[in-house]
PDB file of N, CA and C in Angstrom:
ATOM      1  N   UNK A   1     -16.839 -24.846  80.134  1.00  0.00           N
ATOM      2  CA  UNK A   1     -16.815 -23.402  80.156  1.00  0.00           C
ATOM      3  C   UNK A   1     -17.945 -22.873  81.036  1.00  0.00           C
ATOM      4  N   UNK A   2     -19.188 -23.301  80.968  1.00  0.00           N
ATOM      5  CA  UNK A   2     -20.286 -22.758  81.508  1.00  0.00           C
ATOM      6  C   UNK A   2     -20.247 -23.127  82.949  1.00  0.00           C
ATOM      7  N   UNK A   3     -19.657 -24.269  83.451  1.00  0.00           N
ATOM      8  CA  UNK A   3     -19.632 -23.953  85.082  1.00  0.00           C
ATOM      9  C   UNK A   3     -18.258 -23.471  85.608  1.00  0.00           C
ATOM     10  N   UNK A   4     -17.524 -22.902  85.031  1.00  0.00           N
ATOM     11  CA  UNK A   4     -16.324 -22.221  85.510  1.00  0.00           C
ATOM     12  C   UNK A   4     -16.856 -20.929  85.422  1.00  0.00           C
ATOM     13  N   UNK A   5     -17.630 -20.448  84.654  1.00  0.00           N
ATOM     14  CA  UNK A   5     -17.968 -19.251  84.691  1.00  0.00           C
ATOM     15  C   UNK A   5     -19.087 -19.056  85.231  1.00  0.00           C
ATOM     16  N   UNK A   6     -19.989 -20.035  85.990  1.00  0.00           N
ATOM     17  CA  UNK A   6     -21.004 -19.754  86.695  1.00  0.00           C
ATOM     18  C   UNK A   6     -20.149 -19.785  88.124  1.00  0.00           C
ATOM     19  N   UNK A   7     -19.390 -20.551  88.373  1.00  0.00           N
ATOM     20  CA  UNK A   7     -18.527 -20.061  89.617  1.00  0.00           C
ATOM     21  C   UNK A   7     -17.918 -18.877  89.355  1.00  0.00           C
ATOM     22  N   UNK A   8     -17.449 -18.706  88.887  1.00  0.00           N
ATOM     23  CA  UNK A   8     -16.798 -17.067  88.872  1.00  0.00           C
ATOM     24  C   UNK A   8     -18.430 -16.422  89.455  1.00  0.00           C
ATOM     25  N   UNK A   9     -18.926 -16.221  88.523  1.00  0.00           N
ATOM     26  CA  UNK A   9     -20.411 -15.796  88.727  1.00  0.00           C
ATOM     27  C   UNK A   9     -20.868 -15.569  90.226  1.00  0.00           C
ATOM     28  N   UNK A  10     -20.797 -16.850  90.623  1.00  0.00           N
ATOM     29  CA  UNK A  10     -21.076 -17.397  92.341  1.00  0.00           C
ATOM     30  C   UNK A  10     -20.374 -16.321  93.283  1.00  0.00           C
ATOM     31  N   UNK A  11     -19.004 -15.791  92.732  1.00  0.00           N
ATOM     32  CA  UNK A  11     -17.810 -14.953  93.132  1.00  0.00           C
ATOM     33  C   UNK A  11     -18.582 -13.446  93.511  1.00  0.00           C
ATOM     34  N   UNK A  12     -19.371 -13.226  92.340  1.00  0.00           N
ATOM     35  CA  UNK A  12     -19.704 -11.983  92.608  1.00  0.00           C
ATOM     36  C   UNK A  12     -19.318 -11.288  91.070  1.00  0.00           C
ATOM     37  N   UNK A  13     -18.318 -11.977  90.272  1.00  0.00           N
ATOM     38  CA  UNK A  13     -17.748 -11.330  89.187  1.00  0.00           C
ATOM     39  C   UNK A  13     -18.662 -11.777  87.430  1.00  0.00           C
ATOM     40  N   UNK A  14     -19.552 -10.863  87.356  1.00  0.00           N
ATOM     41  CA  UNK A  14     -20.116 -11.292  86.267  1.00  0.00           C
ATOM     42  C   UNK A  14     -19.400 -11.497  84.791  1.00  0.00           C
ATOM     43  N   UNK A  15     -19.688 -12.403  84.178  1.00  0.00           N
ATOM     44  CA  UNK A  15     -18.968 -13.313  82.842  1.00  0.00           C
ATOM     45  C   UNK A  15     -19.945 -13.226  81.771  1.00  0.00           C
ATOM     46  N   UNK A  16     -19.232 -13.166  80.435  1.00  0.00           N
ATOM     47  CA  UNK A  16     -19.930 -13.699  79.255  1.00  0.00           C
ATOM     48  C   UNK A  16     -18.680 -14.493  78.716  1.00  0.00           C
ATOM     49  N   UNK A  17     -19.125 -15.735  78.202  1.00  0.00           N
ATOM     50  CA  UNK A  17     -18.500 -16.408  77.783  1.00  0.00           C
ATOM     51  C   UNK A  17     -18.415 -16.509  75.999  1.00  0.00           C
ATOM     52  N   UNK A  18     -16.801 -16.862  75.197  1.00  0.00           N
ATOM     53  CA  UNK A  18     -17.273 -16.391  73.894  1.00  0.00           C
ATOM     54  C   UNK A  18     -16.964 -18.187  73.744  1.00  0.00           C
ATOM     55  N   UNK A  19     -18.118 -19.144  72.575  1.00  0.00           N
ATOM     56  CA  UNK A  19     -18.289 -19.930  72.275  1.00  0.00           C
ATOM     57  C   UNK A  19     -18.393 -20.236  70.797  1.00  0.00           C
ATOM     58  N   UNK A  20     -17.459 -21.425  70.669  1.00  0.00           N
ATOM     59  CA  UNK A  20     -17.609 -21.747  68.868  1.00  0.00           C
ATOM     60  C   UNK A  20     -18.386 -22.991  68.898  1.00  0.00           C
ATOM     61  N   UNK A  21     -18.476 -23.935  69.645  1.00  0.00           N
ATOM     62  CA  UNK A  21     -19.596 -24.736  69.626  1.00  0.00           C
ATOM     63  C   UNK A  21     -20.837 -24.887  70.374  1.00  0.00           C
ATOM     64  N   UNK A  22     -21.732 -24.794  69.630  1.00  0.00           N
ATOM     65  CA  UNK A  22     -22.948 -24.575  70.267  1.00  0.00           C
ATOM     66  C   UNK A  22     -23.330 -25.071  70.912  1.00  0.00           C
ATOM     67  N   UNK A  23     -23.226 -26.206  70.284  1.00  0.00           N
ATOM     68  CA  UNK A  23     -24.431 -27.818  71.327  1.00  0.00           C
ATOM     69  C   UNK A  23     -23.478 -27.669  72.807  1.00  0.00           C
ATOM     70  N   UNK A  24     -22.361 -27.833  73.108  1.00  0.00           N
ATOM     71  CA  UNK A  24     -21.507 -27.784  74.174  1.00  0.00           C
ATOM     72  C   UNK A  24     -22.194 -26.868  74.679  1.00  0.00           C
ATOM     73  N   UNK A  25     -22.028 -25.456  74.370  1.00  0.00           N
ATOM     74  CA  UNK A  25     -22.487 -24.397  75.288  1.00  0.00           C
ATOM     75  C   UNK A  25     -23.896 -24.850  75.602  1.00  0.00           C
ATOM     76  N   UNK A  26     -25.100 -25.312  74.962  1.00  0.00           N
ATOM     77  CA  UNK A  26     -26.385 -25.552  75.442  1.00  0.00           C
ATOM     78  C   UNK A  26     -26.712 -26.258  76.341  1.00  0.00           C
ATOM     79  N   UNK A  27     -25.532 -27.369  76.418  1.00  0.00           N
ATOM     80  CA  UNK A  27     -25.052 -28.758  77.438  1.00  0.00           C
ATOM     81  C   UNK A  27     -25.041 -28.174  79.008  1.00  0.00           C
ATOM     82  N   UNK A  28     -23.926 -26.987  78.686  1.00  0.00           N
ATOM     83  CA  UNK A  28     -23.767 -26.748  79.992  1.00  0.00           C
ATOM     84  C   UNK A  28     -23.615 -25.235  80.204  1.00  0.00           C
ATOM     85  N   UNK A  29     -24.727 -24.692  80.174  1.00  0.00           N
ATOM     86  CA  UNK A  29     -24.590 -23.436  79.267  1.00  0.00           C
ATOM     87  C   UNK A  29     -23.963 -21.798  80.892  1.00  0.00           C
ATOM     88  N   UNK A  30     -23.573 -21.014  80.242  1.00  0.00           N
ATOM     89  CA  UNK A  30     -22.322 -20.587  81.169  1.00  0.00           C
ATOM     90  C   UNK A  30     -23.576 -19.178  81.145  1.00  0.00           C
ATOM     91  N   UNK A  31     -23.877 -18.436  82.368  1.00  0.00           N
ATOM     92  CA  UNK A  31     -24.831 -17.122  82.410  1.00  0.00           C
ATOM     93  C   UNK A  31     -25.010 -16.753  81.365  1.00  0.00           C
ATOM     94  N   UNK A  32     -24.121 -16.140  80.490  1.00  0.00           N
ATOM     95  CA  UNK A  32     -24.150 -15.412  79.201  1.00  0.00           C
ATOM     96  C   UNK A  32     -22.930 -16.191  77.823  1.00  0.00           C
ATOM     97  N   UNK A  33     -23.034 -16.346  76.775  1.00  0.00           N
ATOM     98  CA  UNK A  33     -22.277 -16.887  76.215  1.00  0.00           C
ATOM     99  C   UNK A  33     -22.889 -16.222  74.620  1.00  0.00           C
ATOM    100  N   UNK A  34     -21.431 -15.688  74.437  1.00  0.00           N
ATOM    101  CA  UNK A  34     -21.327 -14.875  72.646  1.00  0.00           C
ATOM    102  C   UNK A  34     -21.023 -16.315  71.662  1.00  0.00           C
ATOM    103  N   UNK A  35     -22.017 -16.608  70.646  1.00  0.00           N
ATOM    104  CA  UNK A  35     -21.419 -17.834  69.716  1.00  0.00           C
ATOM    105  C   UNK A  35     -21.028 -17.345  68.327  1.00  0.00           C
ATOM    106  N   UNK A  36     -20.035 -17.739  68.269  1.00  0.00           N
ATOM    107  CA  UNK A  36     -18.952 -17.327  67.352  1.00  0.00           C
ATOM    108  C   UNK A  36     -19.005 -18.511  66.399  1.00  0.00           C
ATOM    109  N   UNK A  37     -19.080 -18.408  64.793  1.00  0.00           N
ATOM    110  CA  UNK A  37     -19.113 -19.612  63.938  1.00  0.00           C
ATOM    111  C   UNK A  37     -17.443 -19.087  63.012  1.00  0.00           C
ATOM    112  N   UNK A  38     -16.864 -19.554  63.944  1.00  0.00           N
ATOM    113  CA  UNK A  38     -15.422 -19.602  64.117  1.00  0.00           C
ATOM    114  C   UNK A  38     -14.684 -20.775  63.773  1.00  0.00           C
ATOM    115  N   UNK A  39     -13.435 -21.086  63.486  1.00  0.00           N
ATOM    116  CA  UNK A  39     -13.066 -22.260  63.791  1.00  0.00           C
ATOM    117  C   UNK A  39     -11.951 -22.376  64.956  1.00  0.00           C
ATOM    118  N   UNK A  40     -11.986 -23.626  65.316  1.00  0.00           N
ATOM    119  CA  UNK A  40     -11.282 -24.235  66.771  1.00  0.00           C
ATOM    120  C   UNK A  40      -9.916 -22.943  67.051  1.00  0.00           C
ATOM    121  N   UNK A  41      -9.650 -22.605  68.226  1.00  0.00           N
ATOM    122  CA  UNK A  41      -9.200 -21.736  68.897  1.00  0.00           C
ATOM    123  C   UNK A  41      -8.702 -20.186  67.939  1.00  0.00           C
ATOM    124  N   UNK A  42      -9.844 -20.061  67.609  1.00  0.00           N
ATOM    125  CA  UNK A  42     -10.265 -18.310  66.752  1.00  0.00           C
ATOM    126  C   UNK A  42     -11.048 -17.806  67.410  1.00  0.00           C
ATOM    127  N   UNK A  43     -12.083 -17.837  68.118  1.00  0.00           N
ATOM    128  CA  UNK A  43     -12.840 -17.372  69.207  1.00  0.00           C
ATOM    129  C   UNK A  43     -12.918 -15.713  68.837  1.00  0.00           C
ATOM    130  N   UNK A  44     -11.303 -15.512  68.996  1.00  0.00           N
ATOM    131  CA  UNK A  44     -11.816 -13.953  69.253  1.00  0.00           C
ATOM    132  C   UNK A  44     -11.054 -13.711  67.544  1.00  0.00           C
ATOM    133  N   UNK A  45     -10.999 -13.991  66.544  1.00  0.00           N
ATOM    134  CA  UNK A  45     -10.660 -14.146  65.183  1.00  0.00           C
ATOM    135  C   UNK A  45      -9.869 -13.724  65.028  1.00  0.00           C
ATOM    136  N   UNK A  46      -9.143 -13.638  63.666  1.00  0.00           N
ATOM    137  CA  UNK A  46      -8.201 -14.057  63.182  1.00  0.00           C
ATOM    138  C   UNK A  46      -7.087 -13.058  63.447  1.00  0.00           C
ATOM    139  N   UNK A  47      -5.565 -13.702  63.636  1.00  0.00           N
ATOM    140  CA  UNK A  47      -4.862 -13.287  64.064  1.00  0.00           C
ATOM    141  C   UNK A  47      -4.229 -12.370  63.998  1.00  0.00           C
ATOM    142  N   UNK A  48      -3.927 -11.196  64.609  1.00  0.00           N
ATOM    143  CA  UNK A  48      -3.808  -9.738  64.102  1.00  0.00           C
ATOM    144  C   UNK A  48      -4.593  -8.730  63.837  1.00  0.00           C
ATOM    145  N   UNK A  49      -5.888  -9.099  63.584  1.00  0.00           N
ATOM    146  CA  UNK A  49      -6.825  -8.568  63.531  1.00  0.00           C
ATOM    147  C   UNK A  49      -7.622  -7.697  64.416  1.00  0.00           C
ATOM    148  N   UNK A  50      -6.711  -6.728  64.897  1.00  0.00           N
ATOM    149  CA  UNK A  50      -7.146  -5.747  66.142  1.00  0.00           C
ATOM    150  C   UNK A  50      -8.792  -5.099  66.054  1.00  0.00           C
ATOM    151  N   UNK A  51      -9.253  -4.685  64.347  1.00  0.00           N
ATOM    152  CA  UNK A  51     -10.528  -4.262  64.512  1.00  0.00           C
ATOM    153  C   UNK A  51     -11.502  -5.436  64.664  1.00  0.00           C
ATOM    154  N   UNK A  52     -10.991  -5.978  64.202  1.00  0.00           N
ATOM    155  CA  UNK A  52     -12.106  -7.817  64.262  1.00  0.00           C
ATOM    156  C   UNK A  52     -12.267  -7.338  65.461  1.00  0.00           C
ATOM    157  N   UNK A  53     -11.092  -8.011  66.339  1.00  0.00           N
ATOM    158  CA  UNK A  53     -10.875  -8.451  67.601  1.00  0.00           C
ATOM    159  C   UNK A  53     -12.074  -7.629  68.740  1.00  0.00           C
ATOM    160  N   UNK A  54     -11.776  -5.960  68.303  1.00  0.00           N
ATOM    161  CA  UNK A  54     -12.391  -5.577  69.120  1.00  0.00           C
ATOM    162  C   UNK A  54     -13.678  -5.270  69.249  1.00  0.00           C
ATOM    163  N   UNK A  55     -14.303  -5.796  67.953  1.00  0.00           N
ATOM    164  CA  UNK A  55     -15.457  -5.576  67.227  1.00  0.00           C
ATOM    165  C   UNK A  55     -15.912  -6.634  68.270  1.00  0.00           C
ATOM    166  N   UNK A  56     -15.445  -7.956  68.407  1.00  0.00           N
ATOM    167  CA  UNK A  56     -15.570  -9.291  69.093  1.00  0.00           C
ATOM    168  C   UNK A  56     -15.966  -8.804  70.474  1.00  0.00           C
ATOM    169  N   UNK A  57     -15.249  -8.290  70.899  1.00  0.00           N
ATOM    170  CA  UNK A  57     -14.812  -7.891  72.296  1.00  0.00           C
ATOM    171  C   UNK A  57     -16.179  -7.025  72.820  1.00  0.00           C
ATOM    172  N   UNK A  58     -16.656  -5.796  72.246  1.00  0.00           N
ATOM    173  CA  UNK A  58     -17.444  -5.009  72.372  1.00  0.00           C
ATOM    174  C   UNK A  58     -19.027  -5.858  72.321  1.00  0.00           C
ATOM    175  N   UNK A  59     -19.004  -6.355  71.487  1.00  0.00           N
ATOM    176  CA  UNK A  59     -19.847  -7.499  71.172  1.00  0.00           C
ATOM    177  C   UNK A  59     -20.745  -8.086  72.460  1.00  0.00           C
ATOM    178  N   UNK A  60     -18.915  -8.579  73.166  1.00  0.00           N
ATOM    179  CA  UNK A  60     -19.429  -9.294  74.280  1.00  0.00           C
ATOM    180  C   UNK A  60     -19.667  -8.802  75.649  1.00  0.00           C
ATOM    181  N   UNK A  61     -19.158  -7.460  75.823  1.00  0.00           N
ATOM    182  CA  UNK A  61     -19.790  -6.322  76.600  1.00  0.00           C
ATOM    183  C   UNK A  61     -21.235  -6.073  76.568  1.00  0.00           C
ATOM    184  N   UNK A  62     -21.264  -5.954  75.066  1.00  0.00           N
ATOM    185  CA  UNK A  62     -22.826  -5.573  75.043  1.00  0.00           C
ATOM    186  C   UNK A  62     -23.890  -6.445  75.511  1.00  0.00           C
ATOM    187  N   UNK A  63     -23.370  -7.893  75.165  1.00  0.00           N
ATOM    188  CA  UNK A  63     -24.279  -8.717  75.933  1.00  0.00           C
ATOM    189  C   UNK A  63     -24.430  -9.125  77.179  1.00  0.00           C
ATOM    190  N   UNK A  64     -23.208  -8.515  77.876  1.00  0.00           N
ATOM    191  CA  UNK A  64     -22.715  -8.539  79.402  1.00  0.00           C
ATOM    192  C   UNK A  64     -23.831  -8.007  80.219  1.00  0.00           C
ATOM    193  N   UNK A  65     -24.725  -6.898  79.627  1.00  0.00           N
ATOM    194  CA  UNK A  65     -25.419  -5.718  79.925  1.00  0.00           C
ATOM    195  C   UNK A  65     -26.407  -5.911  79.967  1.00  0.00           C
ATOM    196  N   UNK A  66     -26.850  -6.350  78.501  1.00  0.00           N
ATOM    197  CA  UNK A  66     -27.997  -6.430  77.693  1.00  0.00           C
ATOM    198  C   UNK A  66     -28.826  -8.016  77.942  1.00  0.00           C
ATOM    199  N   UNK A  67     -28.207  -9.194  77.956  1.00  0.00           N
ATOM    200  CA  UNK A  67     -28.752  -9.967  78.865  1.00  0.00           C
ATOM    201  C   UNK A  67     -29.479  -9.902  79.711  1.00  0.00           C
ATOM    202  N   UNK A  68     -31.236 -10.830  79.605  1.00  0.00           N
ATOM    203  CA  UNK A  68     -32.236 -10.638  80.473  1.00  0.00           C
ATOM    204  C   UNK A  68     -31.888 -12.032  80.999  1.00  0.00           C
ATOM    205  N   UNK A  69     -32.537 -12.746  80.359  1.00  0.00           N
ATOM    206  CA  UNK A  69     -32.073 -14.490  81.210  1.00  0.00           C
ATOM    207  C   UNK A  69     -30.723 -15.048  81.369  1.00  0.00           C
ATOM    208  N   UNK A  70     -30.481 -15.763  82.299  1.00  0.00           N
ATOM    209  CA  UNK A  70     -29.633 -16.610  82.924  1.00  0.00           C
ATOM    210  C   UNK A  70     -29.507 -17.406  81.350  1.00  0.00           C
ATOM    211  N   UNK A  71     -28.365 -17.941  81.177  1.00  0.00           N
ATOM    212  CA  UNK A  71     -27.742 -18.743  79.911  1.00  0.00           C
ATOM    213  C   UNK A  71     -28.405 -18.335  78.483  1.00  0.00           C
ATOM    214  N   UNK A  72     -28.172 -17.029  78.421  1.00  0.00           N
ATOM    215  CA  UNK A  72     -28.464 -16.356  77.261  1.00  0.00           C
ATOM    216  C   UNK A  72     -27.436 -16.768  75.900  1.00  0.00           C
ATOM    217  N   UNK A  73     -27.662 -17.360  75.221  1.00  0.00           N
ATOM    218  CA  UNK A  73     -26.661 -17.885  73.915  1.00  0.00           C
ATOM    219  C   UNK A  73     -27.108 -16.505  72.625  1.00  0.00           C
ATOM    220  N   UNK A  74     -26.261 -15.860  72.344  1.00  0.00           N
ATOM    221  CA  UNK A  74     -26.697 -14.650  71.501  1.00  0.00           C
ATOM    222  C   UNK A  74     -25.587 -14.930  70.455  1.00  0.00           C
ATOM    223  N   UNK A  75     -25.733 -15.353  69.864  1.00  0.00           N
ATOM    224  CA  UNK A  75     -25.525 -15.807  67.845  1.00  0.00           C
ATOM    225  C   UNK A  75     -24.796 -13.970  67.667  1.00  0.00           C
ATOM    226  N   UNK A  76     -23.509 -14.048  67.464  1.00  0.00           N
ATOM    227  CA  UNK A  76     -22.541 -13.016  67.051  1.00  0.00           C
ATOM    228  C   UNK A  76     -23.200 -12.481  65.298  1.00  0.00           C
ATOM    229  N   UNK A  77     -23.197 -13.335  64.752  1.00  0.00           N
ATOM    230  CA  UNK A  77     -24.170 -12.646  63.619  1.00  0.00           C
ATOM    231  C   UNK A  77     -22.583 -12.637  62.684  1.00  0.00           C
ATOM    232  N   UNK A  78     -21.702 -12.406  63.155  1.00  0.00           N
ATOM    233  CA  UNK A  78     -20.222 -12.691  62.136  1.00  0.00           C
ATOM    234  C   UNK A  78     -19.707 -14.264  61.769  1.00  0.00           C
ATOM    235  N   UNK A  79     -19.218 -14.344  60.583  1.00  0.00           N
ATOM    236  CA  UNK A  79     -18.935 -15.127  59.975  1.00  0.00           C
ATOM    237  C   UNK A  79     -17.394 -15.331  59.522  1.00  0.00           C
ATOM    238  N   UNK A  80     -16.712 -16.973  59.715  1.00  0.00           N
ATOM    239  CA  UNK A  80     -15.301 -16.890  59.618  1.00  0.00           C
ATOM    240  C   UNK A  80     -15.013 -16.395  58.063  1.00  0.00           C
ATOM    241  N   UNK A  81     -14.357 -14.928  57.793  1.00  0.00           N
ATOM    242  CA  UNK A  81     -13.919 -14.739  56.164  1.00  0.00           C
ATOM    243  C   UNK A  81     -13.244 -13.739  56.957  1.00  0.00           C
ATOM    244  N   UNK A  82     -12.251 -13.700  55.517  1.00  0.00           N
ATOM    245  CA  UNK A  82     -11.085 -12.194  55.276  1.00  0.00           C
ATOM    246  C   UNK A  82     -12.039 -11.405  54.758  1.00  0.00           C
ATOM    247  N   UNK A  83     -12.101 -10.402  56.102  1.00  0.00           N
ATOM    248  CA  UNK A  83     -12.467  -8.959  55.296  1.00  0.00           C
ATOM    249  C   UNK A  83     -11.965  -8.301  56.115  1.00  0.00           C
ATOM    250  N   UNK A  84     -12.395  -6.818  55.374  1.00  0.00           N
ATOM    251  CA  UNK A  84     -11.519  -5.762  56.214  1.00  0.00           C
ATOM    252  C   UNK A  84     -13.034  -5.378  57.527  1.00  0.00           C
ATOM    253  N   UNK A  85     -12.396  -5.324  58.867  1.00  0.00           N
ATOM    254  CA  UNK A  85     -12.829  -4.162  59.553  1.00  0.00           C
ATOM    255  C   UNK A  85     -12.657  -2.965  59.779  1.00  0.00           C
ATOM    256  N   UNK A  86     -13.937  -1.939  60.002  1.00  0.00           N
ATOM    257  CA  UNK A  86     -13.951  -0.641  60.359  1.00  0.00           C
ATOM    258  C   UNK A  86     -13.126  -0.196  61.113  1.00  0.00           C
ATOM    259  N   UNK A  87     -12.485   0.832  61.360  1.00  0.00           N
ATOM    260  CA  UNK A  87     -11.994   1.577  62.759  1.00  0.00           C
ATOM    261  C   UNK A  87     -12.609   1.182  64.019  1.00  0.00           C
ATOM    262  N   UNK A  88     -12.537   0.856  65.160  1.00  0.00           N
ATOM    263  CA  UNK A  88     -13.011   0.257  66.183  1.00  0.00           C
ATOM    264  C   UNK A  88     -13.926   1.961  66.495  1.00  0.00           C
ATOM    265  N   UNK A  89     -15.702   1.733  66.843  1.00  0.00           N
ATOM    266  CA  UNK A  89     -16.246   2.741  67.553  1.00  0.00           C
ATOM    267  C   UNK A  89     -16.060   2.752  68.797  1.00  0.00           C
ATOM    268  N   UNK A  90     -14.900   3.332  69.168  1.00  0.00           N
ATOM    269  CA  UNK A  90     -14.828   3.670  70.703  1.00  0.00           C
ATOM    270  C   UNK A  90     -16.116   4.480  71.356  1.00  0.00           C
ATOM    271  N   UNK A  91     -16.746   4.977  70.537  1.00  0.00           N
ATOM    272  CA  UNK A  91     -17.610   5.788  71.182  1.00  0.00           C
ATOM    273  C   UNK A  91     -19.113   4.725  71.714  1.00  0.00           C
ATOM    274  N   UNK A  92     -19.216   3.940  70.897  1.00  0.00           N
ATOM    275  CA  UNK A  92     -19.689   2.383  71.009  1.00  0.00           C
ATOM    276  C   UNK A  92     -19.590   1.579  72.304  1.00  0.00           C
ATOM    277  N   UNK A  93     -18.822   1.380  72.347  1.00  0.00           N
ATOM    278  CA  UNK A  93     -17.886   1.119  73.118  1.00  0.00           C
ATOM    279  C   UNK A  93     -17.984   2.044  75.160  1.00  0.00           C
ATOM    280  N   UNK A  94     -17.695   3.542  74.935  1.00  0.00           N
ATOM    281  CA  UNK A  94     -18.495   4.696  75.931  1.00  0.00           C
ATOM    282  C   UNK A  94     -19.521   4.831  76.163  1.00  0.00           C
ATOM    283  N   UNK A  95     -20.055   4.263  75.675  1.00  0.00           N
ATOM    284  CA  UNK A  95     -21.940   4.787  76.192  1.00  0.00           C
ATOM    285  C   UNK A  95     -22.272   3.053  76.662  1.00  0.00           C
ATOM    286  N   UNK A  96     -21.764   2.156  76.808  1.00  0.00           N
ATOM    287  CA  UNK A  96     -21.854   1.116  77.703  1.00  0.00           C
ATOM    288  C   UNK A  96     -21.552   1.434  79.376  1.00  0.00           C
ATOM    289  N   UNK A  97     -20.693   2.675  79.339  1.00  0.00           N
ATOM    290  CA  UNK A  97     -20.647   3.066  80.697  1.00  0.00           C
ATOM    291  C   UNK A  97     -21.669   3.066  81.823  1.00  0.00           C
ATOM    292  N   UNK A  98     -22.759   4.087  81.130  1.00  0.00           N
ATOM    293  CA  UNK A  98     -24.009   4.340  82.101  1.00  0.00           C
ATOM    294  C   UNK A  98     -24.447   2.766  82.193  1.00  0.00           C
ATOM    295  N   UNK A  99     -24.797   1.777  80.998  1.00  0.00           N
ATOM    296  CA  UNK A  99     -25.127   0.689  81.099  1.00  0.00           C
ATOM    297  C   UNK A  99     -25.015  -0.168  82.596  1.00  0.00           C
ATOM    298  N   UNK A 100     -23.441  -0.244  82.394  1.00  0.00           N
ATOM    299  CA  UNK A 100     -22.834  -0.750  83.427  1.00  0.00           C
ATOM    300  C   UNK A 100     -22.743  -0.101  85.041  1.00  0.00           C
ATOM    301  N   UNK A 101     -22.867   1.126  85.114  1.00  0.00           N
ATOM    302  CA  UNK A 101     -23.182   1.842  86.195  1.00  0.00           C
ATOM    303  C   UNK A 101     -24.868   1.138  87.104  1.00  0.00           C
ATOM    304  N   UNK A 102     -25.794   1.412  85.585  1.00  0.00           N
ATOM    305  CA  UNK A 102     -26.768   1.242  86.501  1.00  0.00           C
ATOM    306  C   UNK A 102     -26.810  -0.167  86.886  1.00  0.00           C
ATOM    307  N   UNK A 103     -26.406  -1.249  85.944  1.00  0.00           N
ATOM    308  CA  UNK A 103     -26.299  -2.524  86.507  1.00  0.00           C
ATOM    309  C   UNK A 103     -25.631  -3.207  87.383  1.00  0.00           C
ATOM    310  N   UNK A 104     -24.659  -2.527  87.986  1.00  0.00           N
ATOM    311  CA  UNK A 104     -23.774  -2.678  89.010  1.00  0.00           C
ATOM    312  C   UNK A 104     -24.520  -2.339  90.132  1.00  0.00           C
ATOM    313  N   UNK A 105     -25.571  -1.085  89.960  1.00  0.00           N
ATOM    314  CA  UNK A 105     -26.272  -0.394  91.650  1.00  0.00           C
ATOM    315  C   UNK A 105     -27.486  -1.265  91.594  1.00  0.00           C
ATOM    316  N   UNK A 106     -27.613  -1.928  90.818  1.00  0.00           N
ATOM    317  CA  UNK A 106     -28.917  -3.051  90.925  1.00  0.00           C
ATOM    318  C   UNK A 106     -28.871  -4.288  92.230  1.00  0.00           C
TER     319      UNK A 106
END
């Protein structure tokens, strides 16, 4: 994972990668990588789960951004269980805009 996405990288197209095993990702670790204590192909969790999902998703935006070093491994902080998620904060979600603005004119 981590040198497919450091080529992309190479491209010009910046990546965060989402990871359920750790030691792998540390091996060969990819610019940015979200670790998920998931099980084998849940990554972005469980199925149907649109607020999970995007909870996941936003997650990995934020670290898209927020990332100072090269192979940043940032621990998702969620855990594999049934529960309910919130309404997705789109507004959460909008104010990553400027984020991404200024990091793009960098």
């Amino acid at each position: 994972m981590g040198l497919v996405a450091r080529a992309i990288e190479a491209a010009g197209i910046p990546t965060t990668s989402l990871s359920i095993v750790r030691e792998v990702t540390e091996k060969t670790p990819p610019p940015r990588a979200l670790y998920m204590r998931f099980p084998f192909g849940h990554a972005l969790g469980e199925v149907g789960a649109r607020n999970q999902q995007f909870d996941i998703l936003l997650r990995a935006f934020e670290l898209l951004f927020e990332a100072e070093e090269p192979g940043t491994i940032r621990d998702s902080g969620l855990r594999w269980k049934r529960e309910s998620y919130p309404d997705p904060d789109f507004e959460r979600f909008r104010r990553l805009g400027p984020v991404a603005r200024k990091a793009h004119a960098d």
